[in-house]
N, C-alpha and C. Protein backbone atom coordinates (compact mmCIF):
# COMPACT_ATOMS: atom_id res chain seq x y z
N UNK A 1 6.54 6.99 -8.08
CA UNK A 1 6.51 5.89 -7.16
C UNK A 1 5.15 5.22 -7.26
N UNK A 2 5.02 3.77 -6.93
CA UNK A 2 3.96 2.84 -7.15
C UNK A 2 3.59 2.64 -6.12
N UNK A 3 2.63 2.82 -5.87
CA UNK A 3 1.93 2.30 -4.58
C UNK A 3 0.93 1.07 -5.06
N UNK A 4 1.31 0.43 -4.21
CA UNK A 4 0.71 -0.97 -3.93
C UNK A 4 0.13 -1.36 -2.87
N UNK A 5 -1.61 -1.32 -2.26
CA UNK A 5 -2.29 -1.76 -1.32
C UNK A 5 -2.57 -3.25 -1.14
N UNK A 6 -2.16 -3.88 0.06
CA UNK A 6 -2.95 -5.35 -0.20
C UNK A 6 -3.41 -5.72 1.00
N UNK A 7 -4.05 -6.49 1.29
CA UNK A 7 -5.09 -7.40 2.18
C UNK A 7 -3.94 -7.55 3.40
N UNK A 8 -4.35 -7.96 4.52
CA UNK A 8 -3.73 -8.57 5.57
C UNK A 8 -3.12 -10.02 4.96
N UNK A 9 -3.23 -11.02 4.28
CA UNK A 9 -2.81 -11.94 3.68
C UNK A 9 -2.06 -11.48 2.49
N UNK A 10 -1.68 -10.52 2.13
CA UNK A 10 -0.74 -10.24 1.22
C UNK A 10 -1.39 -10.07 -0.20
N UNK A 11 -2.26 -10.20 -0.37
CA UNK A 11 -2.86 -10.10 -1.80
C UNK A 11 -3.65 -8.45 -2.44
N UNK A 12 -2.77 -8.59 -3.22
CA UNK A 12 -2.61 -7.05 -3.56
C UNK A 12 -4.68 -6.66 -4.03
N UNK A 13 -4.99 -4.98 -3.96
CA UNK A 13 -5.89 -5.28 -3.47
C UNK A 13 -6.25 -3.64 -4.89
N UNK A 14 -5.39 -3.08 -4.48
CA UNK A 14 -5.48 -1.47 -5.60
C UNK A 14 -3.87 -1.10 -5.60
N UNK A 15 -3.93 -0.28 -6.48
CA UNK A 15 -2.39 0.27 -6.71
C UNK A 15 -2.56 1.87 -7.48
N UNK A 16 -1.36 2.50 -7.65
CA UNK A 16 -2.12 4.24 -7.90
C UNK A 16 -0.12 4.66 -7.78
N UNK A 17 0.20 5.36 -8.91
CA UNK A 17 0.97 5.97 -9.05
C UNK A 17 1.15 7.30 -8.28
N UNK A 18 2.18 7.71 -7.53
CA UNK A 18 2.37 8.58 -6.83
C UNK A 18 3.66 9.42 -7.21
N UNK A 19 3.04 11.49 -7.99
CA UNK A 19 4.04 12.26 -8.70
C UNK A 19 5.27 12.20 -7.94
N UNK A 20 4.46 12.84 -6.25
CA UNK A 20 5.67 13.49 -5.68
C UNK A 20 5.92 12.50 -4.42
N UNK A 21 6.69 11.44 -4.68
CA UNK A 21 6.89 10.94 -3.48
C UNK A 21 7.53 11.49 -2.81
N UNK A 22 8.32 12.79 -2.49
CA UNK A 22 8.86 13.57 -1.38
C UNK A 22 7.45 13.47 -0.26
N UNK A 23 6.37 14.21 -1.07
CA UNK A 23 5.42 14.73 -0.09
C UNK A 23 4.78 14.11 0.66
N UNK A 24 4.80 12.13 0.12
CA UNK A 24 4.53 11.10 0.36
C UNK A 24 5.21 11.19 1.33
N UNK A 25 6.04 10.64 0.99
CA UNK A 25 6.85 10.36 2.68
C UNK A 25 6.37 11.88 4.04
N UNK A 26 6.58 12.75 3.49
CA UNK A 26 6.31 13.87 4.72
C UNK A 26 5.49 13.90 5.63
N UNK A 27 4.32 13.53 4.38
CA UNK A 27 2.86 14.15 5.13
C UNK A 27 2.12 12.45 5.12
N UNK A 28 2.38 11.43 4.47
CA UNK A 28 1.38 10.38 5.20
C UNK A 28 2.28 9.08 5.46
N UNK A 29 3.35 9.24 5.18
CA UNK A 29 3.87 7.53 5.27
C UNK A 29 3.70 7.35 7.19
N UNK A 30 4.26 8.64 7.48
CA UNK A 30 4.50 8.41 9.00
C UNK A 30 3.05 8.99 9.73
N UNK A 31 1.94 8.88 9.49
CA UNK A 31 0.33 8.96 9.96
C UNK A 31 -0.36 7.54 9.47
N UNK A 32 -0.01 6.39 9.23
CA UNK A 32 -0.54 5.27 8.82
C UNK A 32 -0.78 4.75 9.44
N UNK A 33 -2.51 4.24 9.85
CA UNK A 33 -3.15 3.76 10.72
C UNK A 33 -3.64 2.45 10.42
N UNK A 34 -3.50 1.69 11.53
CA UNK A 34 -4.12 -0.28 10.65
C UNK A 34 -3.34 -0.55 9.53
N UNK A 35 -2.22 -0.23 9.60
CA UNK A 35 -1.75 -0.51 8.12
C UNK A 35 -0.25 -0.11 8.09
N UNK A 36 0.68 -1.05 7.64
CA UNK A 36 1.91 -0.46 7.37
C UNK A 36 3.02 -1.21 6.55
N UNK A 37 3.94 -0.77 6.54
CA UNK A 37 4.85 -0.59 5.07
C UNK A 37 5.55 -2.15 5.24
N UNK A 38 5.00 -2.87 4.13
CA UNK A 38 5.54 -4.20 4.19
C UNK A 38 6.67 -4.28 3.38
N UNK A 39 7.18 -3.47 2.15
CA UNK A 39 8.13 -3.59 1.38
C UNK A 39 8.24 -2.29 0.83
N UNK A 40 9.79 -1.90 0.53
CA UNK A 40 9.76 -1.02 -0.61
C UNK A 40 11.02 -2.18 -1.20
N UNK A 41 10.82 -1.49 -2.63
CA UNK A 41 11.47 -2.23 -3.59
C UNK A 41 11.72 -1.49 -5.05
N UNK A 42 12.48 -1.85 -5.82
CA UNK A 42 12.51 -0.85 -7.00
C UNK A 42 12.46 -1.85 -8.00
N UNK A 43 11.40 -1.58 -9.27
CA UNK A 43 11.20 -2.23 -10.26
C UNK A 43 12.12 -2.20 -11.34
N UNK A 44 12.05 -3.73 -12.60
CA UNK A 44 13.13 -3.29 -13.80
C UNK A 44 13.72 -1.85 -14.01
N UNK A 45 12.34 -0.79 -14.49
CA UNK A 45 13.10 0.41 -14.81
C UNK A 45 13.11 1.44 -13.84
N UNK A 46 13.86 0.91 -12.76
CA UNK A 46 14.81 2.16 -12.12
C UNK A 46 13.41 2.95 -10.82
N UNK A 47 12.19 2.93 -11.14
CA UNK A 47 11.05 2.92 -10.11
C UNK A 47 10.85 2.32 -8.73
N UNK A 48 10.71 3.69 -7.67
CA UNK A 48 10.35 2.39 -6.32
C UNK A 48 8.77 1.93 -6.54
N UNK A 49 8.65 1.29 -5.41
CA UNK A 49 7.72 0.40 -5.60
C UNK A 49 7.25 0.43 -3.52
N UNK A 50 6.21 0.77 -3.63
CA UNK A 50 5.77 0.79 -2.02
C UNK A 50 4.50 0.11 -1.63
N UNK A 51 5.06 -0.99 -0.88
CA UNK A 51 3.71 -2.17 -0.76
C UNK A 51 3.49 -1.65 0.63
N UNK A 52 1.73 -1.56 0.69
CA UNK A 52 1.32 -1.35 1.97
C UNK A 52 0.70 -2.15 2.52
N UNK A 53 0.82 -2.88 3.84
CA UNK A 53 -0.26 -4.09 4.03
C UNK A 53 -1.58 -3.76 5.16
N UNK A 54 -2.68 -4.02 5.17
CA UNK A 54 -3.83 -3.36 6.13
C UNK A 54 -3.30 -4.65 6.69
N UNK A 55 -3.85 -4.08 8.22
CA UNK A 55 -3.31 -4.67 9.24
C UNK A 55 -4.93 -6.01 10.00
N UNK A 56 -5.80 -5.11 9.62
CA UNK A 56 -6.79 -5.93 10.20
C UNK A 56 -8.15 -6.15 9.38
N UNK A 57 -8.84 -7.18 9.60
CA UNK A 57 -9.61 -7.81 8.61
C UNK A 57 -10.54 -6.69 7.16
N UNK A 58 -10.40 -7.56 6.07
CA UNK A 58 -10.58 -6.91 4.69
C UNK A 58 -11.66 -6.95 4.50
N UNK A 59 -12.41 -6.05 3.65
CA UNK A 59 -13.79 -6.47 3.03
C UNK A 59 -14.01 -6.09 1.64
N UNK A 60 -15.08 -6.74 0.92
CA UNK A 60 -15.01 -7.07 -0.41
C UNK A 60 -15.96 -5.67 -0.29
N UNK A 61 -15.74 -5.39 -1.73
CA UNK A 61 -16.93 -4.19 -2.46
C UNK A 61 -18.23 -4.55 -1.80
N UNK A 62 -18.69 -5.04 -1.74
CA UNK A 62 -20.17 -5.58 -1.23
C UNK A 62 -20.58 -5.69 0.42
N UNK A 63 -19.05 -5.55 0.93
CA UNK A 63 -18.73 -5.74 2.18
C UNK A 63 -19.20 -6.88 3.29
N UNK A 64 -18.44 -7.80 2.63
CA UNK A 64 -18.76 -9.37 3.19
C UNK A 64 -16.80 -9.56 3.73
N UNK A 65 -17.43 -9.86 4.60
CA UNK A 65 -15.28 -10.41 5.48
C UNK A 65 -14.74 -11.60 4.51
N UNK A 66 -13.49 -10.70 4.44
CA UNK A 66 -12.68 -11.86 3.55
C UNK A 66 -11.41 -12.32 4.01
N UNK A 67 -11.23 -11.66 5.41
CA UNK A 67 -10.03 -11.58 6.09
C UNK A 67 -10.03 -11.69 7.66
């Protein structure tokens, strides 16, 4: 499973392949804080796909507000 992080405005931000999405779901989908599940979806080959959106303002590497 794909995990997909993005900004409060929707713009994807990091992403990170995930082995065991069983354990995913168990132990953190339902502890998600400032942040929550804007889409699941399954890609061309047969893969879900789990977009997460932060809920409140973003900051750049340098940590200047971008959101």
């Amino acid at each position: 499973m794909k995990i997909i992080i993005e900004d409060i405005n929707g713009n994807d931000l990091c992403s990170f392949c995930v082995m065991d999405p069983d354990y995913l779901q168990e132990k953190i989908i339902f502890s998600l804080e400032d942040c929550n599940i804007a889409d699941v979806d399954t890609d061309d080959d047969g893969d879900k796909i789990c977009r997460i959106q932060l809920q409140n303002v973003t900051y750049t590497i340098f940590g200047e507000m971008i959101g």
